[in-house]
N, C-alpha and C. Protein backbone atom coordinates (compact mmCIF):
# COMPACT_ATOMS: atom_id res chain seq x y z
N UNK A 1 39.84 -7.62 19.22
CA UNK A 1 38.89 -7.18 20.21
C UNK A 1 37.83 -8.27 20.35
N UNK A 2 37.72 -9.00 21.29
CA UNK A 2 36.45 -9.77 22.08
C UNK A 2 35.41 -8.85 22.10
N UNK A 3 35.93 -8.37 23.66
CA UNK A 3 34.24 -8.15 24.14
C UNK A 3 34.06 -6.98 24.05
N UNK A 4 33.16 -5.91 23.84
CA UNK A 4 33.08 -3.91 23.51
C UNK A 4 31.90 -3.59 23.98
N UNK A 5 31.37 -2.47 24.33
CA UNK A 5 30.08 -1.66 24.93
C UNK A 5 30.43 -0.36 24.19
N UNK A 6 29.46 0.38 23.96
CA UNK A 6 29.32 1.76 23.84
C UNK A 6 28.82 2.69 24.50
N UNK A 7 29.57 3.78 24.72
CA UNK A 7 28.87 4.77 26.31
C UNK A 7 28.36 5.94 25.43
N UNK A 8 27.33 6.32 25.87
CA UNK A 8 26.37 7.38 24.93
C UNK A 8 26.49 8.52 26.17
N UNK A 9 26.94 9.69 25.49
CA UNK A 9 27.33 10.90 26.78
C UNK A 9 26.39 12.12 26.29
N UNK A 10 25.46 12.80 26.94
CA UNK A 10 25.22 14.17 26.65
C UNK A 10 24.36 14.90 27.73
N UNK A 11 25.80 15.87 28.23
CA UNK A 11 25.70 16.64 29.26
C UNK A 11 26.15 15.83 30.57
N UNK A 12 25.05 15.78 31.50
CA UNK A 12 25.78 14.76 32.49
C UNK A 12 25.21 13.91 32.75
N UNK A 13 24.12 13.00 31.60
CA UNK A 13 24.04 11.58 31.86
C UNK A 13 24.43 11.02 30.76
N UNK A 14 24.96 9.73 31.24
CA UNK A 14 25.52 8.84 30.55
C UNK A 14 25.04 7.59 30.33
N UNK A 15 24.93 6.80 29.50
CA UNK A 15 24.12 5.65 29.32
C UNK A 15 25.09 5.10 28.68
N UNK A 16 25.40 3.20 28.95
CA UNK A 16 25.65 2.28 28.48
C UNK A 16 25.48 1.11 28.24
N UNK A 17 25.78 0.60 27.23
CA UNK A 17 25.13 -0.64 26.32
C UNK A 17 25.48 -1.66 26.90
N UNK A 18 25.02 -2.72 27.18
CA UNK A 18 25.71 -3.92 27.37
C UNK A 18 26.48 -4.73 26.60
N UNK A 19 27.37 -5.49 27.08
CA UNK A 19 28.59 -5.86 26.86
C UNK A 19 28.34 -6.36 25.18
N UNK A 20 28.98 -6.66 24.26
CA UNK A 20 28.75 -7.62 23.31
C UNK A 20 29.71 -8.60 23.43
N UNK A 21 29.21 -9.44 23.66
CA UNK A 21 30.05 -10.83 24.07
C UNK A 21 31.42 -11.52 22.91
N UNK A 22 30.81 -11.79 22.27
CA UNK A 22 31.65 -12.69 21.02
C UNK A 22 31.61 -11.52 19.87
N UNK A 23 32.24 -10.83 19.68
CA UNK A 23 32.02 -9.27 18.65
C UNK A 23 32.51 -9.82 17.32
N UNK A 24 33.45 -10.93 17.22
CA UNK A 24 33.35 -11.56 16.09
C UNK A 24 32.52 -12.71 15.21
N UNK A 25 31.58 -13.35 16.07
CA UNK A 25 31.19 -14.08 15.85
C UNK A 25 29.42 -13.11 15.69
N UNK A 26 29.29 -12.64 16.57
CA UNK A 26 27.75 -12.21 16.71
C UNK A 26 28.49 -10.23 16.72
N UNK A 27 28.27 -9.49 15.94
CA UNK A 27 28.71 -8.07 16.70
C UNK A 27 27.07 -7.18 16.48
N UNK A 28 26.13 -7.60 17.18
CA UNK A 28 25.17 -6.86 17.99
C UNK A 28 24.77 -6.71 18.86
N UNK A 29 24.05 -5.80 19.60
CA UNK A 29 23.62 -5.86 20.80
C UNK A 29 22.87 -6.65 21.47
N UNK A 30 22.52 -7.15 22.49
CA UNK A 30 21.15 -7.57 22.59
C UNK A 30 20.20 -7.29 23.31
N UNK A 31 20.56 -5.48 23.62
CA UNK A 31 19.29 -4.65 23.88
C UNK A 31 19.87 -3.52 22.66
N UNK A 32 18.90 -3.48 21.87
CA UNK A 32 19.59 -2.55 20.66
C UNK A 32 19.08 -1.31 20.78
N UNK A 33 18.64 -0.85 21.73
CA UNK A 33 17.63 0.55 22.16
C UNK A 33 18.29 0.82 23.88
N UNK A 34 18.82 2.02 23.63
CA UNK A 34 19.43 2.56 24.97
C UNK A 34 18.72 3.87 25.01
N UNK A 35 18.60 4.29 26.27
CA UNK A 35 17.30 5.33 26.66
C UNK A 35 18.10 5.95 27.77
N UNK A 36 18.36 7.83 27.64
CA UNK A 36 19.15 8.39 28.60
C UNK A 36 17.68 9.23 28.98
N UNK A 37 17.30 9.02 30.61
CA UNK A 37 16.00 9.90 31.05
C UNK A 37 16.05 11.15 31.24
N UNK A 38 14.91 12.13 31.06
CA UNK A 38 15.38 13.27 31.87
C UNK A 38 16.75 13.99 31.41
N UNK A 39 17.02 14.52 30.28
CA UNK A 39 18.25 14.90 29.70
C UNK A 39 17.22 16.30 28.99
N UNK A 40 17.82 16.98 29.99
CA UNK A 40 17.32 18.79 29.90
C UNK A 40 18.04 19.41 28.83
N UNK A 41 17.50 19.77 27.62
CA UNK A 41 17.76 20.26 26.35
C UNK A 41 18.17 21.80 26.18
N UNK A 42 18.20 22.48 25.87
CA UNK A 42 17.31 23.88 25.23
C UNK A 42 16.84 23.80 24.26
N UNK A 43 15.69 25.17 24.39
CA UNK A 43 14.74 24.97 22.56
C UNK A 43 16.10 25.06 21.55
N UNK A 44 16.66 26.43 21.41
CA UNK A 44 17.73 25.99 20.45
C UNK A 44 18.75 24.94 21.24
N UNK A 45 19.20 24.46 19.68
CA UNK A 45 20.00 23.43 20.14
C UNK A 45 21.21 23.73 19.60
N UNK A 46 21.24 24.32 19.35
CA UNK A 46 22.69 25.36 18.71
C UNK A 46 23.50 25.25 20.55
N UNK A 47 22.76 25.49 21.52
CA UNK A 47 22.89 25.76 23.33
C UNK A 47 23.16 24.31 23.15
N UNK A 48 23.14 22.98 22.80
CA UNK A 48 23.15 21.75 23.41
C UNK A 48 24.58 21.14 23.89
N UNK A 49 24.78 20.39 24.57
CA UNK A 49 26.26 20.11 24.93
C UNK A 49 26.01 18.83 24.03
N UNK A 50 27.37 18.82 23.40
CA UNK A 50 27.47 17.36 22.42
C UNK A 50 27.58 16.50 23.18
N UNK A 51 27.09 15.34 21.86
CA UNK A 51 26.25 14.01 22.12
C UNK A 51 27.58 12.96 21.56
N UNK A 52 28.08 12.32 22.85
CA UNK A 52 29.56 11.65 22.65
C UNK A 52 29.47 10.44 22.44
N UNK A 53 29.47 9.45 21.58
CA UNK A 53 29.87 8.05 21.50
C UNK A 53 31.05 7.90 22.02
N UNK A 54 31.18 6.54 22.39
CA UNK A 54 32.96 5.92 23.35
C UNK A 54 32.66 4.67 22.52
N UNK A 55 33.60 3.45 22.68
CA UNK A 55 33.26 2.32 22.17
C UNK A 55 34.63 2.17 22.78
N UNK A 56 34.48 1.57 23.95
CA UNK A 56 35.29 0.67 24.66
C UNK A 56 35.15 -0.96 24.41
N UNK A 57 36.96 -1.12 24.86
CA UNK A 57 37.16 -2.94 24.58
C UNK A 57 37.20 -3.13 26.34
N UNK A 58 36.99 -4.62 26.46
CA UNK A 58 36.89 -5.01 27.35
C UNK A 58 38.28 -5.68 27.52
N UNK A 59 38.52 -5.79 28.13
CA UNK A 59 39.97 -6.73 28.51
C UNK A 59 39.96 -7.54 29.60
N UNK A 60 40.76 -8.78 29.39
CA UNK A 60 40.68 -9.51 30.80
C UNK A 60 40.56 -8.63 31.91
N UNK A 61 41.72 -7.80 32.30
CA UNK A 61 42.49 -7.07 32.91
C UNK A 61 41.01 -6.14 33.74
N UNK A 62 41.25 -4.97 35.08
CA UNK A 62 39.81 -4.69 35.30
C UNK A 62 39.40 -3.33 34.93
N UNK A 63 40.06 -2.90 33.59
CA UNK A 63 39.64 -1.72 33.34
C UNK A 63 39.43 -1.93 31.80
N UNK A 64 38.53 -1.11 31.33
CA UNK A 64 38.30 -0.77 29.58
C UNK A 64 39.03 0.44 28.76
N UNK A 65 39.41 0.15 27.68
CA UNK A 65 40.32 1.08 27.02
C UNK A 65 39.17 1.56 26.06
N UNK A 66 39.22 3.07 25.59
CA UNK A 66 38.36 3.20 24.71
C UNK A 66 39.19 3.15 23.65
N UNK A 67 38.16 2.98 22.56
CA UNK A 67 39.15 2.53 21.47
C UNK A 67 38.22 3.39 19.93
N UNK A 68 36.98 3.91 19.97
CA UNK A 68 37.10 5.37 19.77
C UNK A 68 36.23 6.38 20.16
N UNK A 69 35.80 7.21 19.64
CA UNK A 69 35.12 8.45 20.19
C UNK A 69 34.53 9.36 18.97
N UNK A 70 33.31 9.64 18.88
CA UNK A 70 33.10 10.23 18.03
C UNK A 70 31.68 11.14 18.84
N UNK A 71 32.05 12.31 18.48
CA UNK A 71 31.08 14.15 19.17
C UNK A 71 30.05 14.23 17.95
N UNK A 72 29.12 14.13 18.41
CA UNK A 72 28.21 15.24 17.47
C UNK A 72 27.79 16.68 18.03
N UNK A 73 28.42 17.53 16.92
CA UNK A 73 28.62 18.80 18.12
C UNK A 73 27.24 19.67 17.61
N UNK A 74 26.65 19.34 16.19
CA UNK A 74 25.50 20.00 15.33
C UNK A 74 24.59 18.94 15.47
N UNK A 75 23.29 19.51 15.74
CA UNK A 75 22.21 18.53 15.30
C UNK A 75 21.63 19.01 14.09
N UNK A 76 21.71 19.48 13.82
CA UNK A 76 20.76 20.71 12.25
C UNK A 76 20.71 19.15 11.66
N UNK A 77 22.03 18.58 10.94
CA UNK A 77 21.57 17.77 9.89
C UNK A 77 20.75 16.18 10.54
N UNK A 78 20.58 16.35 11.81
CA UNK A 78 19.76 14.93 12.57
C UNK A 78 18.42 15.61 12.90
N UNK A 79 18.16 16.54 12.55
CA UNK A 79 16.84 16.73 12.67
C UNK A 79 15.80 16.87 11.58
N UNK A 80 14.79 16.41 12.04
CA UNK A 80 13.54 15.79 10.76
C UNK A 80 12.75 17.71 10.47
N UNK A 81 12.67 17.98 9.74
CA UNK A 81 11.63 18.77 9.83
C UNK A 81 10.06 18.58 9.46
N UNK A 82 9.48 19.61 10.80
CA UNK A 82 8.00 19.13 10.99
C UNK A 82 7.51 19.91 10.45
N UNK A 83 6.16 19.06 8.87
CA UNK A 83 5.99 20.26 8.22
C UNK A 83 4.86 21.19 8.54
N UNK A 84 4.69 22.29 8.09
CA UNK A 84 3.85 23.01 9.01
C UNK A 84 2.21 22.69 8.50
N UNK A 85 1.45 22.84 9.85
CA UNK A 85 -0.05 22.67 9.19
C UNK A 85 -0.80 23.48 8.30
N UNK A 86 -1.19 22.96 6.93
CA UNK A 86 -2.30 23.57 5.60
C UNK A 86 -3.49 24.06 6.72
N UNK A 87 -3.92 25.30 6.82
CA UNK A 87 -4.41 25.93 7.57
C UNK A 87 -6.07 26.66 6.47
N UNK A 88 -5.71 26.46 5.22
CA UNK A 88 -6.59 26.55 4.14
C UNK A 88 -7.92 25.85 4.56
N UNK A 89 -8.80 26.38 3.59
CA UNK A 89 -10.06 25.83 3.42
C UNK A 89 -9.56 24.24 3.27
N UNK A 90 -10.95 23.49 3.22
CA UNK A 90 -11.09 21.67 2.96
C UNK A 90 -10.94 21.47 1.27
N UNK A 91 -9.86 21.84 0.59
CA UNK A 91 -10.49 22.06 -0.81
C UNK A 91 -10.24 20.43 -1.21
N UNK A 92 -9.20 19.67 -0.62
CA UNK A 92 -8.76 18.28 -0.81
C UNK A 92 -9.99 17.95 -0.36
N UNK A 93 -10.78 17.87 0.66
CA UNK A 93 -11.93 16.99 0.87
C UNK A 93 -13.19 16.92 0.49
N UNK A 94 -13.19 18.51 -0.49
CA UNK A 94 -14.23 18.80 -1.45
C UNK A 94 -13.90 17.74 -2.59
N UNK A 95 -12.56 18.09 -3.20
CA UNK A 95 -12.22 17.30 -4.50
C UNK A 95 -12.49 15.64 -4.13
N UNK A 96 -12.39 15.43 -2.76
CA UNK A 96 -12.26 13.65 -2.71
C UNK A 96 -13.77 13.41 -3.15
N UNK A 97 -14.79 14.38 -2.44
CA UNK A 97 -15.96 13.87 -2.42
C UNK A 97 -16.40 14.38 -3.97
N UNK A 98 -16.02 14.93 -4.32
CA UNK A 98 -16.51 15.16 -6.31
C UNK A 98 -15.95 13.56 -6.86
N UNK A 99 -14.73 13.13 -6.69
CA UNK A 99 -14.25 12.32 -7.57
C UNK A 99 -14.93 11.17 -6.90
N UNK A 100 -15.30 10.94 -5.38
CA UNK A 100 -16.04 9.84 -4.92
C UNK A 100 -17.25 9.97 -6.13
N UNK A 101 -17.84 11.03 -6.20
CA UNK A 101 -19.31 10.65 -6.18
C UNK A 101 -18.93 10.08 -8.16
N UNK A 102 -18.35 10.64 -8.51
CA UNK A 102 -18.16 10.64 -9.94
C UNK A 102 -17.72 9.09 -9.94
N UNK A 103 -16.89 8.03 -9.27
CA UNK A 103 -16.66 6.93 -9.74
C UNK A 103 -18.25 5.94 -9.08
N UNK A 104 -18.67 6.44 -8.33
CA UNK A 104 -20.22 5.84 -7.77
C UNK A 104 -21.01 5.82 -9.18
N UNK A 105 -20.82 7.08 -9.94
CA UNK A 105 -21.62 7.30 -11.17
C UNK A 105 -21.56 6.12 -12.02
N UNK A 106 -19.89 6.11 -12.15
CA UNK A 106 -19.83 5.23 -13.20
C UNK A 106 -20.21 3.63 -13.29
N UNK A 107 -19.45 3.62 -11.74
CA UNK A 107 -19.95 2.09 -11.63
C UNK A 107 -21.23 1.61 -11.43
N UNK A 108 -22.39 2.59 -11.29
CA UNK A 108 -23.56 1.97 -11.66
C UNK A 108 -24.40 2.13 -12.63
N UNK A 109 -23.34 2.76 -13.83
CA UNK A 109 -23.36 2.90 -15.10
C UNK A 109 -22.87 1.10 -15.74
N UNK A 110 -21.92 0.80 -14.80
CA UNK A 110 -21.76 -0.76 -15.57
C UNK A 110 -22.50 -1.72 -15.42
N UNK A 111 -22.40 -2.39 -16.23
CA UNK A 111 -23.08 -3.40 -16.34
C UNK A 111 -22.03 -4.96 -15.52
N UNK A 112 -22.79 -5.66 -14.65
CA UNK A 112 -21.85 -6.54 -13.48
C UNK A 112 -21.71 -8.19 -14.12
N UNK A 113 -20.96 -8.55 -14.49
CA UNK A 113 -21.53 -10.01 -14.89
C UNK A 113 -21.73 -11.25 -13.46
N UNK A 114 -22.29 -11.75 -13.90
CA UNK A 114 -22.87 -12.74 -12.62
C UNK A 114 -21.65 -13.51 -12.16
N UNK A 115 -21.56 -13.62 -11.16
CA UNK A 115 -20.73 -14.95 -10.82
C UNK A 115 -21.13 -15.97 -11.35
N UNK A 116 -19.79 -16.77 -11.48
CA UNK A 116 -19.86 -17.95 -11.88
C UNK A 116 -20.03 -19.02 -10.97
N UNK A 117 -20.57 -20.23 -10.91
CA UNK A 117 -20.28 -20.60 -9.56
C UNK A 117 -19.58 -21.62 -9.63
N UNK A 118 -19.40 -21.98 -8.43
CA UNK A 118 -17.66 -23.00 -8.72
C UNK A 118 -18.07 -24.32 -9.32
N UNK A 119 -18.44 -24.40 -9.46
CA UNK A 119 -19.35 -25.96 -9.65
C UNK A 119 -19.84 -26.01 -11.44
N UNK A 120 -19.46 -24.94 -12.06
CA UNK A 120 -19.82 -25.12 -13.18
C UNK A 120 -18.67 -25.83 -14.27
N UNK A 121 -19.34 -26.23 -15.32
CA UNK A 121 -18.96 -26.90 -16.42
C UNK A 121 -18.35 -25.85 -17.08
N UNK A 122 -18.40 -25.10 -17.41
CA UNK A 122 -17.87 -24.29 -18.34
C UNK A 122 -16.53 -23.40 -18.35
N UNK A 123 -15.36 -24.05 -18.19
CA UNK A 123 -14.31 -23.16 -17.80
C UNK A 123 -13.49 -22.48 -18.82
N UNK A 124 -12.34 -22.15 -18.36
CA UNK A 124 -11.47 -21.62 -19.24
C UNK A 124 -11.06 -22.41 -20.71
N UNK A 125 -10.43 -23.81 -20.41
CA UNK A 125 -10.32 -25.02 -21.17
C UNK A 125 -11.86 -25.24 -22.30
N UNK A 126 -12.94 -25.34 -21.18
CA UNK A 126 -14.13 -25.86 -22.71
C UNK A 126 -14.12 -23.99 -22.81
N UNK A 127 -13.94 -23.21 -22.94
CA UNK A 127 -14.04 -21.82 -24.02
C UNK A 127 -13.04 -22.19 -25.28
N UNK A 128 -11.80 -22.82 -24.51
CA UNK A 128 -10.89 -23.02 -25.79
C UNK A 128 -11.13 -24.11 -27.13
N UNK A 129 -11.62 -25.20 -25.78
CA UNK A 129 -11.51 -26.62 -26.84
C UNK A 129 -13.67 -26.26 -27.55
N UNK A 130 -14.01 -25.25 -27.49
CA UNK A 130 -15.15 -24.57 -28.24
C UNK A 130 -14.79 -23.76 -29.52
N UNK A 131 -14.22 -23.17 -29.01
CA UNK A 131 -13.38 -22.69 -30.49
C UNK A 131 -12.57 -23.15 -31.23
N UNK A 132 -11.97 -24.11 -30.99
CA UNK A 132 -11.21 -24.67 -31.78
C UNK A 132 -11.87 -25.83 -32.47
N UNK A 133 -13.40 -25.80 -32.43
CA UNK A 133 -14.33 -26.88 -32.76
C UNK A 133 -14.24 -28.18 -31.84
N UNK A 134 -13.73 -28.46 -31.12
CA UNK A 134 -13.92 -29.47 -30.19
C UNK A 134 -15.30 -29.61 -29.45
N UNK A 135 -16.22 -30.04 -29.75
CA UNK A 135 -17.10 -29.58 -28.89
C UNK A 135 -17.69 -31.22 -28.11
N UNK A 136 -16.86 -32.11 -28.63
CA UNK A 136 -16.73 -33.16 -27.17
C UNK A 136 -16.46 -32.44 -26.10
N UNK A 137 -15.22 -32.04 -25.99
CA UNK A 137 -14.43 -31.27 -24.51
C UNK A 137 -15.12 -30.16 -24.24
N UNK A 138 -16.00 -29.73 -24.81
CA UNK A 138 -16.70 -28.13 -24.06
C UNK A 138 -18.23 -28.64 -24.35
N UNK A 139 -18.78 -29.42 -23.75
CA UNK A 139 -20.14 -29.52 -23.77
C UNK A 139 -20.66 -28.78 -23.01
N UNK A 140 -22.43 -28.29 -23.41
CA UNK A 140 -23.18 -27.03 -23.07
C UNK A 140 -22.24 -25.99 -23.61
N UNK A 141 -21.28 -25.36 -24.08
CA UNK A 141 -20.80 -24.05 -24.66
C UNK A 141 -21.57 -23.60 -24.75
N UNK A 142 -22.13 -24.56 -26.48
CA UNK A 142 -23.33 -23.42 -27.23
C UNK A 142 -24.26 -23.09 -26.73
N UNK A 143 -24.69 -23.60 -25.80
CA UNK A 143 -26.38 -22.92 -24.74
C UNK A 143 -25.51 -21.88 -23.71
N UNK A 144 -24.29 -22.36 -23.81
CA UNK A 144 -24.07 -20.57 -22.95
C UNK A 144 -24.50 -19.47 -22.99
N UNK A 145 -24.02 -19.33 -24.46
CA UNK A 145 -24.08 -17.97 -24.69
C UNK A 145 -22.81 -17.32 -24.47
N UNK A 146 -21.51 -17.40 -24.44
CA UNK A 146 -20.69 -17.89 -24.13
C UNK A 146 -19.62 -17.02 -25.18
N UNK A 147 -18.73 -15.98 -25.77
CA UNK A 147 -18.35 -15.73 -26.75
C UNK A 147 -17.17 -16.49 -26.65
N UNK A 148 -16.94 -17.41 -28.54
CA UNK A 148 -15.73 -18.04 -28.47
C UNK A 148 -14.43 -16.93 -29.07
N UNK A 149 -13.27 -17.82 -28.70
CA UNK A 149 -12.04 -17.06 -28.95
C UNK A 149 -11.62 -17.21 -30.11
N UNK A 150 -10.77 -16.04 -30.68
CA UNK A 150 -10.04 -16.35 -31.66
C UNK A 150 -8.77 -17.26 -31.36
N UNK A 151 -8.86 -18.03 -32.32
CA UNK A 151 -7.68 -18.92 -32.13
C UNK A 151 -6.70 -18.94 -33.70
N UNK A 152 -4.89 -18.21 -33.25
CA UNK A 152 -4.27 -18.34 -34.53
C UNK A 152 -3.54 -19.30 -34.45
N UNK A 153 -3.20 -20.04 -35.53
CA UNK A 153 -2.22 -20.99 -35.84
C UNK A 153 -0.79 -20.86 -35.90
């Protein structure tokens, strides 16, 4: 099979895909969204007339063979269910605003350490080469204030 389209059937409009050209080389569409307008339902859908896939080949020749067919005659298992609206008091937006106010508490219960600013001497490296007694490579440490690390062997 070259070239194939798919015809989307339910009730009496019909919609089809455009061609797919090279189906071995590329096999997608290249409008991948097909839209049938105006397709009058009922609320139940148990009443709906099935929803027919075709998947016709193209042939030199000037007609298309379908080559298969597949009905969806149930929608039950294609449908999402919508869940119904919590009609209750705000008790979630009471609890948000208790636990808001309770982490506000805490965090100005902490204590913030200052930024550092980029430009400083004192990095990760002189904390190390400070503790390990180097204190060529970490000059100013000790006026930091600065706690050194344990270092194991």
């Amino acid at each position: 099979m070259q070239r194939a389209y798919v015809e989307v059937r339910i009730g009496d409009r019909v919609g089809r895909t455009d061609a797919i050209q090279q189906l071995k080389l590329n096999p997608n569409f290249a409008r991948p969204v097909l839209t049938l307008d105006s397709v009058a339902l009922p609320r139940r859908l148990c009443y709906a007339p099935p929803l027919t896939f075709s998947l016709h080949q193209l042939s030199p020749f000037p007609f298309a063979s379908a080559v298969a067919v597949c009905e969806v005659t149930s929608f039950a298992k294609y449908l999402r269910k919508v869940p119904q609206e919590y009609e209750g008091e705000d008790v979630g937006w009471r609890n948000f605003d208790r636990v808001l106010r309770d982490e506000e508490a805490i965090e100005a219960r902490m204590e913030f350490c200052a930024k550092e600013e980029s430009n400083s001497i004192i990095d990760w490296w002189s904390k190390y080469y400070a503790s390990i007694g180097d204190k060529r490579r970490a000059p100013g440490f000790d006026e930091s204030g600065i706690q050194k690390l344990t270092v194991l062997e």
